[in-house]
Protein backbone atom coordinates (compact mmCIF):
# COMPACT_ATOMS: atom_id res chain seq x y z
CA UNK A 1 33.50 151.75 -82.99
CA UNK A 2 30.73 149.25 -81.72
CA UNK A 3 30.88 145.44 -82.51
CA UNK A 4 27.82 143.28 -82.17
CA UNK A 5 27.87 139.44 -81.87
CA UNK A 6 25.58 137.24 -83.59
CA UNK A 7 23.75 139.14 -85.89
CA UNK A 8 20.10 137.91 -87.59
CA UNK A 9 19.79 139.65 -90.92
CA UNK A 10 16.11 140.53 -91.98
CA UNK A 11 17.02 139.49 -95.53
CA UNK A 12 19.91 137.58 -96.66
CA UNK A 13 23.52 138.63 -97.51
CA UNK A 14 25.32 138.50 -100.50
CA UNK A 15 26.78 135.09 -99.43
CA UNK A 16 23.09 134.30 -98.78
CA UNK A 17 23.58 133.96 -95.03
CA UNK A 18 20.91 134.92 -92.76
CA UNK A 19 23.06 134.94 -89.71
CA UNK A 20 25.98 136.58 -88.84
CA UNK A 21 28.51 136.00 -85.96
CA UNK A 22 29.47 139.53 -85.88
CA UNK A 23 28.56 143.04 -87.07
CA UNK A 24 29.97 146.25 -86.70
CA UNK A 25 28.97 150.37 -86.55
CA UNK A 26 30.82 153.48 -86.14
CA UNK A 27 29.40 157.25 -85.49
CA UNK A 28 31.47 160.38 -84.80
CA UNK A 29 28.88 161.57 -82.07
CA UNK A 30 31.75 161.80 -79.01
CA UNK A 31 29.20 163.60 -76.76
CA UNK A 32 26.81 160.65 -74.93
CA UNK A 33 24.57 162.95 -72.81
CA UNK A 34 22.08 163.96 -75.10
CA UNK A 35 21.92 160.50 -76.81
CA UNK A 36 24.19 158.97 -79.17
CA UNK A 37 23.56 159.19 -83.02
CA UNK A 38 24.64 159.31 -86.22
CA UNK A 39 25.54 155.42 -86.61
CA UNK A 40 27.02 154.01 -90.18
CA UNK A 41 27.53 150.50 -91.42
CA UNK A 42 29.50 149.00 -93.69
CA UNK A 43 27.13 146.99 -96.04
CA UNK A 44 27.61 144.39 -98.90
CA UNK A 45 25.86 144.77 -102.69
CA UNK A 46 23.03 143.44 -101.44
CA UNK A 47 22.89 146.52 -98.31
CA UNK A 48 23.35 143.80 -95.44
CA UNK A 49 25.34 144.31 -92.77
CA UNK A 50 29.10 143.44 -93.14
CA UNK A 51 31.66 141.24 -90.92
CA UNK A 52 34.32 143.22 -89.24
CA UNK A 53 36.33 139.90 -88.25
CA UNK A 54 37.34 137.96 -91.76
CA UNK A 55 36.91 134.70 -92.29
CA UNK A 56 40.04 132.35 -92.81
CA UNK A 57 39.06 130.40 -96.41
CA UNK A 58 38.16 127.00 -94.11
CA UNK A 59 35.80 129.03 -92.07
CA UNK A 60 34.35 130.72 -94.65
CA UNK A 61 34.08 127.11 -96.80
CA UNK A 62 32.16 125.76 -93.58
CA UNK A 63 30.15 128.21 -92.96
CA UNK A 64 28.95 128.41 -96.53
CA UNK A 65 28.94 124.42 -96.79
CA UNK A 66 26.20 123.97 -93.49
CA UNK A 67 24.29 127.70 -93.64
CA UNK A 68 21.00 127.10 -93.14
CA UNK A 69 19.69 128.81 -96.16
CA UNK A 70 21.15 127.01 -98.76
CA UNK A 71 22.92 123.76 -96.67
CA UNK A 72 25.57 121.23 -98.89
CA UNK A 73 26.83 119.11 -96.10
CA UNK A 74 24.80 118.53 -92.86
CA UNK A 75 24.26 119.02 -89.85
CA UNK A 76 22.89 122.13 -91.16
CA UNK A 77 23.03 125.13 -89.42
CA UNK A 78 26.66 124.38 -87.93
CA UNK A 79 29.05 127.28 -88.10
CA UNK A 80 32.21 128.38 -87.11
CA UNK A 81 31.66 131.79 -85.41
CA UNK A 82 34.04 134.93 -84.60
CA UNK A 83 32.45 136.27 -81.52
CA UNK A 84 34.07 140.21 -80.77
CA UNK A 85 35.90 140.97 -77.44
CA UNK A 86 37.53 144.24 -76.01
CA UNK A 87 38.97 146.84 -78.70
CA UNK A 88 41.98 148.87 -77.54
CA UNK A 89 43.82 151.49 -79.10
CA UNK A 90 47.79 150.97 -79.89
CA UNK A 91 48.40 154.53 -80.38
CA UNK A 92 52.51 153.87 -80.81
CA UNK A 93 52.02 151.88 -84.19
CA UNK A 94 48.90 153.56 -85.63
CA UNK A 95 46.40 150.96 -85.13
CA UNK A 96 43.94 148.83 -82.67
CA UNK A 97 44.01 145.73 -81.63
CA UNK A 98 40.73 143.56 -81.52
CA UNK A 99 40.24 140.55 -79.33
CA UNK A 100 38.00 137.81 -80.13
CA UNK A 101 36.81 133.78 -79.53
CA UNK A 102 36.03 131.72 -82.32
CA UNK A 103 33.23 129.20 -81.61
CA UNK A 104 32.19 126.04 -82.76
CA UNK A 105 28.32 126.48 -83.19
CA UNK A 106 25.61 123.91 -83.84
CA UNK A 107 22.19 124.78 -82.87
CA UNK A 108 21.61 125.09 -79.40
CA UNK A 109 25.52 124.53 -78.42
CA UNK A 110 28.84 126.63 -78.24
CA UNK A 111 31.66 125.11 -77.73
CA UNK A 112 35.62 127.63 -77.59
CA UNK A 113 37.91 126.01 -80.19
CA UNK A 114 40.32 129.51 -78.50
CA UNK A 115 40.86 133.01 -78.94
CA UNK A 116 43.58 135.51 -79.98
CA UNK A 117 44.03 139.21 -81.38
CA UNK A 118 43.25 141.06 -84.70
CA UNK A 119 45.17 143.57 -85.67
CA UNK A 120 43.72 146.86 -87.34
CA UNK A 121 46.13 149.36 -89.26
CA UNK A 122 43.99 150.49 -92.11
CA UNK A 123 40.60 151.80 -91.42
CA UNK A 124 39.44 150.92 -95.48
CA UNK A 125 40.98 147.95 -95.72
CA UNK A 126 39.56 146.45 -91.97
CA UNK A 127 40.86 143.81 -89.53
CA UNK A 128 43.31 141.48 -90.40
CA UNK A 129 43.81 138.23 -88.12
CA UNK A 130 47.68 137.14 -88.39
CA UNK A 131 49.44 133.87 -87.59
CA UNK A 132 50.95 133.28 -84.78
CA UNK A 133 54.82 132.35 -84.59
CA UNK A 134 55.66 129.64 -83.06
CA UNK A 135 51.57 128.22 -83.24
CA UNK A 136 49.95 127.65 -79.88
CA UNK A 137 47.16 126.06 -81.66
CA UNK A 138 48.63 123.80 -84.92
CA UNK A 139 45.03 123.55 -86.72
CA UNK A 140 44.37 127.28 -86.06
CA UNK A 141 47.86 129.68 -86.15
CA UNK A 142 45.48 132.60 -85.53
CA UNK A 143 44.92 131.87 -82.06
CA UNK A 144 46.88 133.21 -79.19
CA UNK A 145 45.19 130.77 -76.80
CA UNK A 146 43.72 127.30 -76.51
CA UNK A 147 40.49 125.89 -76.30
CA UNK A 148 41.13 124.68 -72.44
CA UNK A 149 41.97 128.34 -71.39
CA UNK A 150 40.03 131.52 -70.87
CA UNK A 151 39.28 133.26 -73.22
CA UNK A 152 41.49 136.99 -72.67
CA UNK A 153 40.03 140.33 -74.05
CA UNK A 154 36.70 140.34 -71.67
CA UNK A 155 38.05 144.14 -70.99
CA UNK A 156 41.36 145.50 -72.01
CA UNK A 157 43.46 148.41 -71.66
CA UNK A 158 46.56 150.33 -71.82
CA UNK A 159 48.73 151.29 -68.88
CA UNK A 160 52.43 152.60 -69.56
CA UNK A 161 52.64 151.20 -72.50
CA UNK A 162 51.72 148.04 -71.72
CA UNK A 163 48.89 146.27 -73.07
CA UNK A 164 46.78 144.48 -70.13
CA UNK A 165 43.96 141.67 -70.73
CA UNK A 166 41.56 139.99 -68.43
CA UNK A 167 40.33 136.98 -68.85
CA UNK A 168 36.98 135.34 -67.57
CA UNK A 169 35.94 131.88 -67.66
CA UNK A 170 33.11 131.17 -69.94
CA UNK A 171 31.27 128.30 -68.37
CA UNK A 172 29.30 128.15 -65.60
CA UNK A 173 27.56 131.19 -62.85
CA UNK A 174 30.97 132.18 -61.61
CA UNK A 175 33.06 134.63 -63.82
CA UNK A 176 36.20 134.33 -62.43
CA UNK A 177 38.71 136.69 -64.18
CA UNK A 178 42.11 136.21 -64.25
CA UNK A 179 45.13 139.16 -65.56
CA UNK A 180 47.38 139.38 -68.56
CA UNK A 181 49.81 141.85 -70.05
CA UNK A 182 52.51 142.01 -72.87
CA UNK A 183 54.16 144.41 -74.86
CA UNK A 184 51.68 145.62 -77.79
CA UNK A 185 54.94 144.72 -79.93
CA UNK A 186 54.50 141.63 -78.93
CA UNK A 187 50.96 141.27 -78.91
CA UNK A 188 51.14 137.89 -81.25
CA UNK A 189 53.89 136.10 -79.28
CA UNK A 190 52.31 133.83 -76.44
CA UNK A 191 55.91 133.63 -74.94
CA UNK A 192 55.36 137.35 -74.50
CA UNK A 193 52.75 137.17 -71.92
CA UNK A 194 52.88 137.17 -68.70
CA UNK A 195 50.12 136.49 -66.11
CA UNK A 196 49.21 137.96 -62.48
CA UNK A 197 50.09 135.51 -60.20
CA UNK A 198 49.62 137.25 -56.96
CA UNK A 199 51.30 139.52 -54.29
CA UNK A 200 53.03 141.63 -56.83
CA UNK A 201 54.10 138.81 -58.97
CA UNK A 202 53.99 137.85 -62.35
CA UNK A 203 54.02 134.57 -64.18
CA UNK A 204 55.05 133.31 -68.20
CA UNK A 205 52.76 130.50 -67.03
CA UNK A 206 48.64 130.89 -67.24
CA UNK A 207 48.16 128.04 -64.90
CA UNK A 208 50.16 129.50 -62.09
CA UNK A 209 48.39 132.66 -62.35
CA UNK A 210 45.39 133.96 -59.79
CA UNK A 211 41.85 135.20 -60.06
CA UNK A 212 41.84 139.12 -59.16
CA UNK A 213 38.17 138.92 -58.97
CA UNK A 214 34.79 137.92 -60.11
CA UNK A 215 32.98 139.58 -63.13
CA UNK A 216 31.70 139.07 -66.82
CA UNK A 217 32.91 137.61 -69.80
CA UNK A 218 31.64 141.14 -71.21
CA UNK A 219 32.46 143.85 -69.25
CA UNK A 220 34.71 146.72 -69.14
CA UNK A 221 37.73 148.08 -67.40
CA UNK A 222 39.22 151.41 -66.95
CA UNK A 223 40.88 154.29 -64.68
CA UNK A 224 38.38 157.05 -63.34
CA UNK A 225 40.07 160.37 -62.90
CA UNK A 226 37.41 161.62 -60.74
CA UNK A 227 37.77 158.55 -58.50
CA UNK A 228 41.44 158.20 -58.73
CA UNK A 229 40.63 154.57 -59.52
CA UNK A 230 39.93 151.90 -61.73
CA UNK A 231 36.82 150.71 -62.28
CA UNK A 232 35.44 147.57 -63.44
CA UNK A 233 31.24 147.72 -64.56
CA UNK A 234 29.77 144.87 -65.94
CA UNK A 235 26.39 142.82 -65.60
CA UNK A 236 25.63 140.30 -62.69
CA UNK A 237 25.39 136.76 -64.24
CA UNK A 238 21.78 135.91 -64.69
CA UNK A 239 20.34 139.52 -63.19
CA UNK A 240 19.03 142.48 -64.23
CA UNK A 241 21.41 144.01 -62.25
CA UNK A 242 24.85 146.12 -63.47
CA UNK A 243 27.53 146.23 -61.07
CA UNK A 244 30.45 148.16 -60.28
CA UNK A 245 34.36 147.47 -58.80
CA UNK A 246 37.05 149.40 -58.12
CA UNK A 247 40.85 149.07 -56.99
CA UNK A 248 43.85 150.99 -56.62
CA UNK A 249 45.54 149.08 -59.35
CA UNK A 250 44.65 146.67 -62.40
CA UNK A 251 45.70 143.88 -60.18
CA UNK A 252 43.50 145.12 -57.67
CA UNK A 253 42.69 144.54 -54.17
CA UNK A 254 39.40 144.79 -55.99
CA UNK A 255 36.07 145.99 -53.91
CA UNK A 256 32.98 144.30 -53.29
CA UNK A 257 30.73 144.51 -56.50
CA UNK A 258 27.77 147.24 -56.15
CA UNK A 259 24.77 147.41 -57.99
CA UNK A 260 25.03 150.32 -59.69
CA UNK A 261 21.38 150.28 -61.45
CA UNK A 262 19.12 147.85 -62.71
CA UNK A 263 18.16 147.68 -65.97
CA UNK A 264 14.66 147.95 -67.86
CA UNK A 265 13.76 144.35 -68.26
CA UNK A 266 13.20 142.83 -71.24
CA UNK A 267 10.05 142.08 -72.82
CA UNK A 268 9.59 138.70 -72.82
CA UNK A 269 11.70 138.36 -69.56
CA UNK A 270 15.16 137.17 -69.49
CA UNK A 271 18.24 139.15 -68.23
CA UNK A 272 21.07 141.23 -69.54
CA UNK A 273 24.82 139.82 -70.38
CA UNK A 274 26.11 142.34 -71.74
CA UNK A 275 26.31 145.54 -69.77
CA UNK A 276 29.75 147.70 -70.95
CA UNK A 277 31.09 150.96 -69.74
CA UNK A 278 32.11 153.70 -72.32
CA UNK A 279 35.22 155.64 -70.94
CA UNK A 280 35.74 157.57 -73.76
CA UNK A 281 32.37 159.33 -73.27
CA UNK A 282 33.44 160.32 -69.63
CA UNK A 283 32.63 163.42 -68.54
CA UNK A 284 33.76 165.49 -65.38
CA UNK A 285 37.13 162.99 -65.76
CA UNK A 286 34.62 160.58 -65.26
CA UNK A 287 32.63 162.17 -62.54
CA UNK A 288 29.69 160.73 -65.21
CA UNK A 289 30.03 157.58 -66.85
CA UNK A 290 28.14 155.85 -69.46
CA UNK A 291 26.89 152.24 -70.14
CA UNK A 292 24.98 150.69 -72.57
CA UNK A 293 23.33 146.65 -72.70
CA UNK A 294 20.78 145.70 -75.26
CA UNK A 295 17.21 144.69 -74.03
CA UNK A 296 15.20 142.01 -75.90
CA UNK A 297 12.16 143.29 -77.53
CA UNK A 298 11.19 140.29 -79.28
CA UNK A 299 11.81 137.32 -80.99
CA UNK A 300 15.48 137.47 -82.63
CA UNK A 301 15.05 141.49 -81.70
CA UNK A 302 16.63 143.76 -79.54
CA UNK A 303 17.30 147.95 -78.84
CA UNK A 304 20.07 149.14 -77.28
CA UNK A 305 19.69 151.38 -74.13
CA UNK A 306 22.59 153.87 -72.85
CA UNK A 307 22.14 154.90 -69.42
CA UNK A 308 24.51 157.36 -67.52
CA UNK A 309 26.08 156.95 -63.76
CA UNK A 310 26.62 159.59 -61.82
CA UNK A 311 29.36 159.61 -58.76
CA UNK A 312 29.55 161.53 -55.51
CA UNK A 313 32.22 163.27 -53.91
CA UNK A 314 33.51 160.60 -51.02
């Protein structure tokens, strides 16, 4: 599975929208070093792209009510947006679970209204994005957390069961990420969570909890057989550069960030946000990793490069 973000259609959709806030592919090539191939999309009657993330009816009414192509109610061009996170598999109950923000988008600004957790059991049907009980957020039930607080789901896993989420603040050069978990049970109940507070401990509480280090609010996380680690790969905040962590555990002591390569600029200049590691394409128990970013090749235009890492025996 591979979800995009904002997505500019060439023609419009069948809603007439020329922009999307998400996208979505899916291939069965499961071998990444000769290339990866053999993508499929899900497309409308008009054969645009489709959303994986639905709409609530007010989003969808807003969206359609200020869209640029055909705009009712100005300012035009203002949008509600469901921007994709980390997608984990919840192997116990047959499904995934799919994090995500949803933005408040006028041209030019973003502003978090919070973020939260889809829940995918049926691979036909897609995503659905349930309400949660008791609300954290009264004018949104869907979200798990408030606009004030990071944004969880920059890279998730499972470990023993347990569902583990890291959250990195938005705003700003810093990326400071911070360490959730909960039962995927009890993936939709905030009084569920706890939060890594430090020194072994955990915390109900998000505002008592530590930073375990600085990365990306794209980026991913997983454990390297071949390192007998985890590692944490992600791109350097206004660079070129993708970097690498590791730690004995998810809570770390985490390592100094190394550059692990830099990318192939893009065209017009600019850097790369969105550098993520593929685990599932390891090979050698991860002796070879793989990570792909997306290069600008133009206005509104981009290609997707996959490059591979290679690690030494220490």
């Amino acid at each position: 599975m591979w979800v995009f973000g904002d997505t500019f259609l060439n023609h419009p959709n069948a809603q007439h929208r020329g922009l999307l806030s998400d996208s979505w592919s899916f291939t069965d090539d499961l071998n990444a070093q000769d290339g990866l191939a053999g993508f499929h999309e899900r497309l409308d009657s008009t054969g645009a792209p489709t959303m994986l993330y639905p709409e609530t009816p007010a989003e969808e009414s807003f969206n359609t009510d200020h869209d640029g192509n055909h705009c009712h109610v100005k300012p035009c061009g203002a949008r509600v947006a469901l921007w994709p996170a980390a997608m984990v598999a919840d192997p116990d109950r047959h499904r995934a679970l799919l994090f995500y923000g949803v933005i408040s988008a006028h041209p030019g600004e973003f502003h978090s209204i919070g973020s939260s957790v889809a829940i995918w059991e049926n691979f036909a049907d897609g995503p659905r994005r349930p309400a949660v009980d008791p609300p954290v957020v009264p004018d949104h039930p869907e979200l798990l957390f408030k606009q004030e607080e990071r944004p969880f789901g920059a890279a998730a896993l499972m470990k023993n069961r347990m569902l583990y989420a890291y959250g990195c603040e938005a705003p700003g050069l810093a990326k400071p990420c911070k360490l959730g978990r909960v039962s995927p049970a009890d993936v939709m109940d905030r009084r569920a969570w706890s939060f890594y507070a430090g020194n072994g401990n955990w915390t109900p509480q998000l505002s008592d909890s530590a930073v375990v280090f600085d990365g990306q609010d794209i980026m991913n996380v997983s454990y390297n057989d071949f390192l007998q680690e985890y590692v944490a790969i992600y791109s350097r905040v206004l660079s070129q550069n993708v970097m690498i962590r590791t730690a004995p555990g998810l809570e770390g002591p985490w390592s100094d960030e190394v550059r692990a390569f830099t990318v192939f600029p893009p065209k017009d200049g600019g850097n790369v946000y969105d550098a993520l590691a593929h685990p599932e394409y390891n090979v050698d128990g991860g002796r070879i990793m793989f990570v792909t970013y997306t290069r600008g090749t133009g206005p509104f235009a981009s290609e997707m490069r996959l490059v591979s890492i290679e690690f030494k025996p220490r």
